[in-house]
C-alpha atoms as a PDB file:
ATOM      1  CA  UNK A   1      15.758  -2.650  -5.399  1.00  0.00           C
ATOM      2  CA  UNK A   2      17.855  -1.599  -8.532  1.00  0.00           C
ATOM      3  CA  UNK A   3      16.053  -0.414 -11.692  1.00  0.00           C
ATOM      4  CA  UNK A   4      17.123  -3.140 -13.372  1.00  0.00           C
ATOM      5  CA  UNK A   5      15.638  -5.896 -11.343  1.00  0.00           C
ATOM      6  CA  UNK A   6      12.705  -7.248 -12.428  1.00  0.00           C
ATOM      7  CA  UNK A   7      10.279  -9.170  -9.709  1.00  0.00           C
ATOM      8  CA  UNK A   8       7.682 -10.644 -12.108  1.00  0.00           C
ATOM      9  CA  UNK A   9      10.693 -12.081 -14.495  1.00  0.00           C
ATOM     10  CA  UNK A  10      10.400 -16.243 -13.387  1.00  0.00           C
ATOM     11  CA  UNK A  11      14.367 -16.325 -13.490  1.00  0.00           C
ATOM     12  CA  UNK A  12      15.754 -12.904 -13.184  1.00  0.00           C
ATOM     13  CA  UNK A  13      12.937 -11.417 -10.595  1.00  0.00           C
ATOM     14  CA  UNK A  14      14.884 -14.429  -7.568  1.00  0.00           C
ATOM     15  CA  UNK A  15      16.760 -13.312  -4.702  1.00  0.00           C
ATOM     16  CA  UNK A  16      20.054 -15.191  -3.104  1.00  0.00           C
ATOM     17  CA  UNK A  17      20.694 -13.655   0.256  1.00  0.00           C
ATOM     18  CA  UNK A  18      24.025 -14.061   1.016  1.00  0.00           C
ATOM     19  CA  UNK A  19      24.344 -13.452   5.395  1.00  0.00           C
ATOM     20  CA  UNK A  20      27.771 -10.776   6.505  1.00  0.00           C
ATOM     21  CA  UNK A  21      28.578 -11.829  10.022  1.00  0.00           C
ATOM     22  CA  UNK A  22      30.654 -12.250  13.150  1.00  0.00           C
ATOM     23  CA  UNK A  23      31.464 -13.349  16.552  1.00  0.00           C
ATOM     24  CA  UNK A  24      33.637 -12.822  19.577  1.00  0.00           C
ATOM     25  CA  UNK A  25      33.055 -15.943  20.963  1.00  0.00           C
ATOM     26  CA  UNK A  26      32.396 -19.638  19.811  1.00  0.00           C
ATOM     27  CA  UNK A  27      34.988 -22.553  18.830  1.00  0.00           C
ATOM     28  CA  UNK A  28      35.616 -22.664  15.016  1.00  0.00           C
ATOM     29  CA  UNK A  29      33.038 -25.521  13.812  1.00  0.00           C
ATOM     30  CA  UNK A  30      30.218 -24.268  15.052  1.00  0.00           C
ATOM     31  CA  UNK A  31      27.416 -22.923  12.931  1.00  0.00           C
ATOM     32  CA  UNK A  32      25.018 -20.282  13.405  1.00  0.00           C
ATOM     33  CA  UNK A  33      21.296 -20.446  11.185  1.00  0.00           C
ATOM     34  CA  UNK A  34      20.070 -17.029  10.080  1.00  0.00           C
ATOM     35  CA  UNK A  35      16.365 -17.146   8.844  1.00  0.00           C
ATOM     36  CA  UNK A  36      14.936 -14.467   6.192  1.00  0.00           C
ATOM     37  CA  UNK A  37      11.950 -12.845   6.246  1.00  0.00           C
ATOM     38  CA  UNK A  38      10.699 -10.295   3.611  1.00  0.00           C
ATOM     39  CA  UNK A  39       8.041  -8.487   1.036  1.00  0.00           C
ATOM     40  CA  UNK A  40       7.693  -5.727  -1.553  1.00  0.00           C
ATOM     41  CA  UNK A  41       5.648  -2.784  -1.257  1.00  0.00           C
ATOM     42  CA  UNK A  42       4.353  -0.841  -3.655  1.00  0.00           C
ATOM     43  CA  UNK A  43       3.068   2.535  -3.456  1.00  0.00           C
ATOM     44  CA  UNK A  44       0.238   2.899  -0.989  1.00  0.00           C
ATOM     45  CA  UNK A  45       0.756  -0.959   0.183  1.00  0.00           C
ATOM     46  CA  UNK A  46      -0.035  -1.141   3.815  1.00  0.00           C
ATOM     47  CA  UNK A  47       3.224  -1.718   5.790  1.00  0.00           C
ATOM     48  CA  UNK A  48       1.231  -4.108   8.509  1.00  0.00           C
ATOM     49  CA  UNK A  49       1.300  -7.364   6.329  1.00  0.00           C
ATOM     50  CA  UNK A  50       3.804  -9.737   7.790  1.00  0.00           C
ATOM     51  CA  UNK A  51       6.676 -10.551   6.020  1.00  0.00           C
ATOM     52  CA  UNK A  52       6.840 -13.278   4.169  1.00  0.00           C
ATOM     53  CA  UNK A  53       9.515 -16.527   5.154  1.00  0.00           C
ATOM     54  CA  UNK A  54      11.500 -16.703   2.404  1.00  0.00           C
ATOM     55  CA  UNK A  55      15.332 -19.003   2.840  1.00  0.00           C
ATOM     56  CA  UNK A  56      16.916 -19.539   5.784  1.00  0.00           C
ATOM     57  CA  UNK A  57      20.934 -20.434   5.932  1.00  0.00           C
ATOM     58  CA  UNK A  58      23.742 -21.893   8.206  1.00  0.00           C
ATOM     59  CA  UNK A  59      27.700 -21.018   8.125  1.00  0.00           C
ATOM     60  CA  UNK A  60      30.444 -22.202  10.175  1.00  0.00           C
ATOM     61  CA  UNK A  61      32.725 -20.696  12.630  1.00  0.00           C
ATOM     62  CA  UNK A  62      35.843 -20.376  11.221  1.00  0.00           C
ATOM     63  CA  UNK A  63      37.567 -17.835  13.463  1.00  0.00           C
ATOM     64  CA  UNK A  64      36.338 -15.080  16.115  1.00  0.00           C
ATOM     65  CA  UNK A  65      36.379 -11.947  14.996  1.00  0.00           C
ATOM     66  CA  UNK A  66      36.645 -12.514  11.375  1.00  0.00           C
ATOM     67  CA  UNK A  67      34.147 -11.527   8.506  1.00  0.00           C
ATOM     68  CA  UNK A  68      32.232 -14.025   7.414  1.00  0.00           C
ATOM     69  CA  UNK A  69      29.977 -14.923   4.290  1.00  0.00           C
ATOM     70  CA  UNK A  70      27.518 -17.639   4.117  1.00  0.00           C
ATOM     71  CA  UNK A  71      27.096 -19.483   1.227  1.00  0.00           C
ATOM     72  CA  UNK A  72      23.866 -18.019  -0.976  1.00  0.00           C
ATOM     73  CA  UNK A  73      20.077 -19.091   0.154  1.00  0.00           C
ATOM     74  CA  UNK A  74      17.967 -20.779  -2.983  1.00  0.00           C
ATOM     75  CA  UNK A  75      16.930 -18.118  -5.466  1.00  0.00           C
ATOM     76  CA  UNK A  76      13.553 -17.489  -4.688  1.00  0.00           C
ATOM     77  CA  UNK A  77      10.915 -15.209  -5.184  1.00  0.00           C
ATOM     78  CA  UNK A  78       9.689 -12.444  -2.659  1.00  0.00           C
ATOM     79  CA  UNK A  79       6.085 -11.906  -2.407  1.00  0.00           C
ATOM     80  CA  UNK A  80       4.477  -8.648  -2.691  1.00  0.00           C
ATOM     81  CA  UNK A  81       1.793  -6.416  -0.494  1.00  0.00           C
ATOM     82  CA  UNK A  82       0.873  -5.537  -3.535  1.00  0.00           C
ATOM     83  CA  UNK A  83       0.795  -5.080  -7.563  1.00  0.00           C
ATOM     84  CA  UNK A  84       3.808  -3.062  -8.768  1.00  0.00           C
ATOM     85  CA  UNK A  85       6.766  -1.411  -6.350  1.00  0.00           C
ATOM     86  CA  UNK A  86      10.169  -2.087  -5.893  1.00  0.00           C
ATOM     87  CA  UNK A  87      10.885  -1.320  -2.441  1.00  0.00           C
ATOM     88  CA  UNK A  88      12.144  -4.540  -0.354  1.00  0.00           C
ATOM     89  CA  UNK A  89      11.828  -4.449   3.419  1.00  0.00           C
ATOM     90  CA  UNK A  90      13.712  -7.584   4.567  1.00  0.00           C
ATOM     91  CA  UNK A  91      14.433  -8.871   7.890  1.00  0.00           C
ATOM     92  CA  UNK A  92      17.279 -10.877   9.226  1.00  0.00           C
ATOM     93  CA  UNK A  93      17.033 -13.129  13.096  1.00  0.00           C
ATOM     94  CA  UNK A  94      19.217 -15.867  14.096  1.00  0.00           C
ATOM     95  CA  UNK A  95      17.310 -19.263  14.772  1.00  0.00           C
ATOM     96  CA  UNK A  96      20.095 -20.196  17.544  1.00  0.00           C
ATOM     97  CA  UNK A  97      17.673 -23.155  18.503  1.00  0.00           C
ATOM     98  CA  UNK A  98      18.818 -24.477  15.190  1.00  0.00           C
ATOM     99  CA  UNK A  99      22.444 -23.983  15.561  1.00  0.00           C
ATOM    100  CA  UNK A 100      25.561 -24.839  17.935  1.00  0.00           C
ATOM    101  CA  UNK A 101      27.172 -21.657  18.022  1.00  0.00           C
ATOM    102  CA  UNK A 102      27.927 -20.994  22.043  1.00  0.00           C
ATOM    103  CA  UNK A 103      28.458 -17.185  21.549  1.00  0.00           C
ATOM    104  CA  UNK A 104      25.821 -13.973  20.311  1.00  0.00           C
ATOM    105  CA  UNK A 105      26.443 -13.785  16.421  1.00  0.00           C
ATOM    106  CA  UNK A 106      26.621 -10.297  15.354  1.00  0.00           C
ATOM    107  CA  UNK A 107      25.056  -9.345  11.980  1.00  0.00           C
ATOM    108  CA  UNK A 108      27.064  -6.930   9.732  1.00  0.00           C
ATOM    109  CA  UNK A 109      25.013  -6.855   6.939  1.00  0.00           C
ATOM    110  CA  UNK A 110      23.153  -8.731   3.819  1.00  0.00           C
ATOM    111  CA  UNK A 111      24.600  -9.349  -0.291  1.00  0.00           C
ATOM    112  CA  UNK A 112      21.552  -9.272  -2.257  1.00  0.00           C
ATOM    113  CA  UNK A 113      22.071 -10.834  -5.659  1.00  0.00           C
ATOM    114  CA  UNK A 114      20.078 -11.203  -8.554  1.00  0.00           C
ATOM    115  CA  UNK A 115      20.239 -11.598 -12.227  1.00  0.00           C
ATOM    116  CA  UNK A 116      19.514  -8.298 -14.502  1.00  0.00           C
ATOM    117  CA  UNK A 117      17.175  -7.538 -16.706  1.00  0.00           C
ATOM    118  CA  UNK A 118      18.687  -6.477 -20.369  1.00  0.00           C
ATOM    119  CA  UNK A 119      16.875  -3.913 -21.839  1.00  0.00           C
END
């Protein structure tokens, strides 16, 4: 994470996960649930703790082949293996028992965002 995020700040240390995706199938309407999963670790953390649920989120279809951007999980917090650290491992699966989408949804990437810490 950036040097100016700070994890044990109540407001400024939550995460909105924002999901980067796309299809070549489906009818526009549809929607597609991602689910996030995630920790830090620290220095010398041990990396076979399971990762934590943290948000989960649904976007529509709106045309094959487009980007598209879901709308920002709840700011929440990510636990931690640990004391201390910055590194986030994070971990993105589609739920597609939870959506409609009739086609494989192709993930492109994650937004992070968070508030930063002034100094």
């Amino acid at each position: 994470m950036p040097a100016d995020w700070n994890s044990a700040d109540a407001t400024a240390g939550k995460l909105t996960f924002y999901v980067l995706w796309t299809t070549t199938g489906g009818t526009p309407g549809q929607t597609v649930h991602w689910d996030i999963s995630g920790k830090l670790y620290p220095d010398d953390a041990a990396l076979n703790t399971a990762l934590a649920a943290i948000e989960d989120t649904d976007d529509t279809l709106l045309a094959t082949g487009d980007m598209h951007v879901s709308g920002g999980t709840t700011p929440t917090v990510v636990t931690s293996a640990g004391t201390g650290g910055q590194t986030a491992i994070f971990k993105i699966t589609r739920d597609s028992a939870s959506d409609n989408l009739g086609a494989t949804a192709q993930l492109i990437g994650v937004r992070v965002g968070y508030i930063r810490t002034l100094a």
